[in-house]
Protein backbone atom coordinates (compact mmCIF):
# COMPACT_ATOMS: atom_id res chain seq x y z
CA UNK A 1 199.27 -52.55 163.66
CA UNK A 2 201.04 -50.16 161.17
CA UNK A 3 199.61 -46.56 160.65
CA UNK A 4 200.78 -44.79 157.55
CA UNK A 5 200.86 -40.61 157.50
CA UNK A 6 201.00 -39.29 154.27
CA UNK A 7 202.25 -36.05 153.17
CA UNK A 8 202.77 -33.94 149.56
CA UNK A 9 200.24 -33.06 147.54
CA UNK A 10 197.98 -30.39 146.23
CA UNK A 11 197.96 -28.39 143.12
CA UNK A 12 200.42 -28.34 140.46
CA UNK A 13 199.89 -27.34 136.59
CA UNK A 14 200.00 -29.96 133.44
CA UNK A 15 203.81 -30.88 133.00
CA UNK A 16 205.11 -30.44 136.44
CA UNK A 17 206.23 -32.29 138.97
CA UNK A 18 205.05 -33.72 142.77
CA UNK A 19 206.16 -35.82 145.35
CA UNK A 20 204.35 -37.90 147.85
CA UNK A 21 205.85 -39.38 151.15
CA UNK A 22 204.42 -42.09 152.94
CA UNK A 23 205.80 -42.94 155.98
CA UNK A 24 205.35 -46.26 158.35
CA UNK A 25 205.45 -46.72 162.01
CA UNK A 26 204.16 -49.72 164.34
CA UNK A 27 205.16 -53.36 163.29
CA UNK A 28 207.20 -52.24 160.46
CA UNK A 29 208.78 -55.33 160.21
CA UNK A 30 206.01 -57.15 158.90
CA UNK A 31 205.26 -55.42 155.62
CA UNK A 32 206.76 -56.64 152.13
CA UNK A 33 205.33 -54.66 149.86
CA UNK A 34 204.15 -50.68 149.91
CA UNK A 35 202.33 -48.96 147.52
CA UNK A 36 200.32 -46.12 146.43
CA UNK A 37 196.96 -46.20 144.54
CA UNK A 38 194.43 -42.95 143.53
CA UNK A 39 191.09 -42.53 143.36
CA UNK A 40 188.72 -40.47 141.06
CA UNK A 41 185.56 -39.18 141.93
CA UNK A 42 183.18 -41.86 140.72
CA UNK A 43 185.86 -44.32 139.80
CA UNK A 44 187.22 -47.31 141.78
CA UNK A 45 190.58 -47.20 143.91
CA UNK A 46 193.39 -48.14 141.40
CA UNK A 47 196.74 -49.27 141.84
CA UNK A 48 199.51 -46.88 141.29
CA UNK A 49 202.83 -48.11 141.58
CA UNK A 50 203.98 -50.88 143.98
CA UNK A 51 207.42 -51.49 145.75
CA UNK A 52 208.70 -54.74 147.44
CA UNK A 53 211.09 -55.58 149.88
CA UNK A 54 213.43 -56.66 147.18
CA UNK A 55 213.41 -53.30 145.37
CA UNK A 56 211.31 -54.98 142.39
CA UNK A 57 208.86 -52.25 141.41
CA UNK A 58 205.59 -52.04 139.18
CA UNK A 59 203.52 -49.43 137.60
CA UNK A 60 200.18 -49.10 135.92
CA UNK A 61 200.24 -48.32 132.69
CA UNK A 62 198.98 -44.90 132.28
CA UNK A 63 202.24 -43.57 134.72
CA UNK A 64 204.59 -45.85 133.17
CA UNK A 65 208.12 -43.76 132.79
CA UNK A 66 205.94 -40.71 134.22
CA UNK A 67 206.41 -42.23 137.76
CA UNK A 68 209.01 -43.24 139.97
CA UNK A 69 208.17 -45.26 143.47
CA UNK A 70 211.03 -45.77 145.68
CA UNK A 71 211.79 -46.25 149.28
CA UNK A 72 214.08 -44.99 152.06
CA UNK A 73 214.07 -48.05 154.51
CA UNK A 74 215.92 -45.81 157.05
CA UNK A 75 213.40 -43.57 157.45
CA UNK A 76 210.33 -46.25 157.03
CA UNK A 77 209.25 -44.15 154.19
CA UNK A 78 208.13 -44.15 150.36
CA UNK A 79 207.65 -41.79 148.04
CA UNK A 80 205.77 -41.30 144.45
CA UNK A 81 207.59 -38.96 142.20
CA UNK A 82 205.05 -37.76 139.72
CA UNK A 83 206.56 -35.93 136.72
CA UNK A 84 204.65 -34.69 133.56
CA UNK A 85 201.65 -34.66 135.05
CA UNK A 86 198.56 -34.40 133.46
CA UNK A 87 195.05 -33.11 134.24
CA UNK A 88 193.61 -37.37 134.36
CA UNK A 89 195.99 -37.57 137.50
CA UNK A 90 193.87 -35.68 139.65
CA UNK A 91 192.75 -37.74 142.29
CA UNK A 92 192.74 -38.75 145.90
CA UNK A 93 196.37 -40.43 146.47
CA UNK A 94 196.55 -43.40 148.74
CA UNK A 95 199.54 -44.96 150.70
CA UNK A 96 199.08 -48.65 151.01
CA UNK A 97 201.31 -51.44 152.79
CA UNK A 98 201.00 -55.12 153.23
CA UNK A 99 201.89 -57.33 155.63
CA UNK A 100 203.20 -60.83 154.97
CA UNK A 101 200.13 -62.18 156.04
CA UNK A 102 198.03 -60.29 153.74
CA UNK A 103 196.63 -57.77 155.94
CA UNK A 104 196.67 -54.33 154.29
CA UNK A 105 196.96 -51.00 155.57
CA UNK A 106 195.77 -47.79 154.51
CA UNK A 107 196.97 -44.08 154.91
CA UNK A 108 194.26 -41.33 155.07
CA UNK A 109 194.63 -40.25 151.17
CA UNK A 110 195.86 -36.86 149.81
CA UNK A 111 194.40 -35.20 147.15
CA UNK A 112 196.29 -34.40 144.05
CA UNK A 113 194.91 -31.67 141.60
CA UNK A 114 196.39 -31.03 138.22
CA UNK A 115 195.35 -28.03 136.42
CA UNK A 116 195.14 -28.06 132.63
């Protein structure tokens, strides 16, 4: 089992900046691949940004070169920075990891609200 704790959040105007953490514990040693996806009210869970063991990264489009995932494998953790942020990023933030074997995990989400 892996749980997942996130932290960072909360309210920040259009144009600032945030920072999520997400940090692992349990059988860290299995996971290849961390994440973090959002979720709108009335919208479906949708991937964020992605990080893999090898450092390759990927981002949805609408964050592209807004975002920046990256990981600190000494301290099991990941983080989202979120610069320029608009008003459309307002949503529930979640953590994700996945195991080689293609079980996923799930942190508790964190909301994000971005005032216009």
């Amino acid at each position: 089992q892996v749980q997942l704790v996130e932290s960072g959040g909360g309210t920040v105007q259009a144009g600032g900046s945030m920072r999520l953490s997400c940090t692992a514990s349990g059988r860290i040693f299995s996971l290849y691949a961390m994440g973090w996806f959002r979720q709108a009210p009335g919208k479906d869970r949708d991937l964020v940004a992605r990080i893999w063991l090898s450092g390759q990264t990927t981002y949805a489009d609408s964050v592209q070169g807004r975002f920046s995932i990256s990981r600190d494998a000494a301290k099991n953790t990941w983080y989202l920075q979120m610069n320029t942020l608009k008003p459309e990023d307002s949503a529930v933030y979640y953590c994700g990891a996945t195991e080689y074997d293609a079980t996923e995990y799930w942190g508790q989400g964190i909301q994000v609200t971005v005032s216009s």
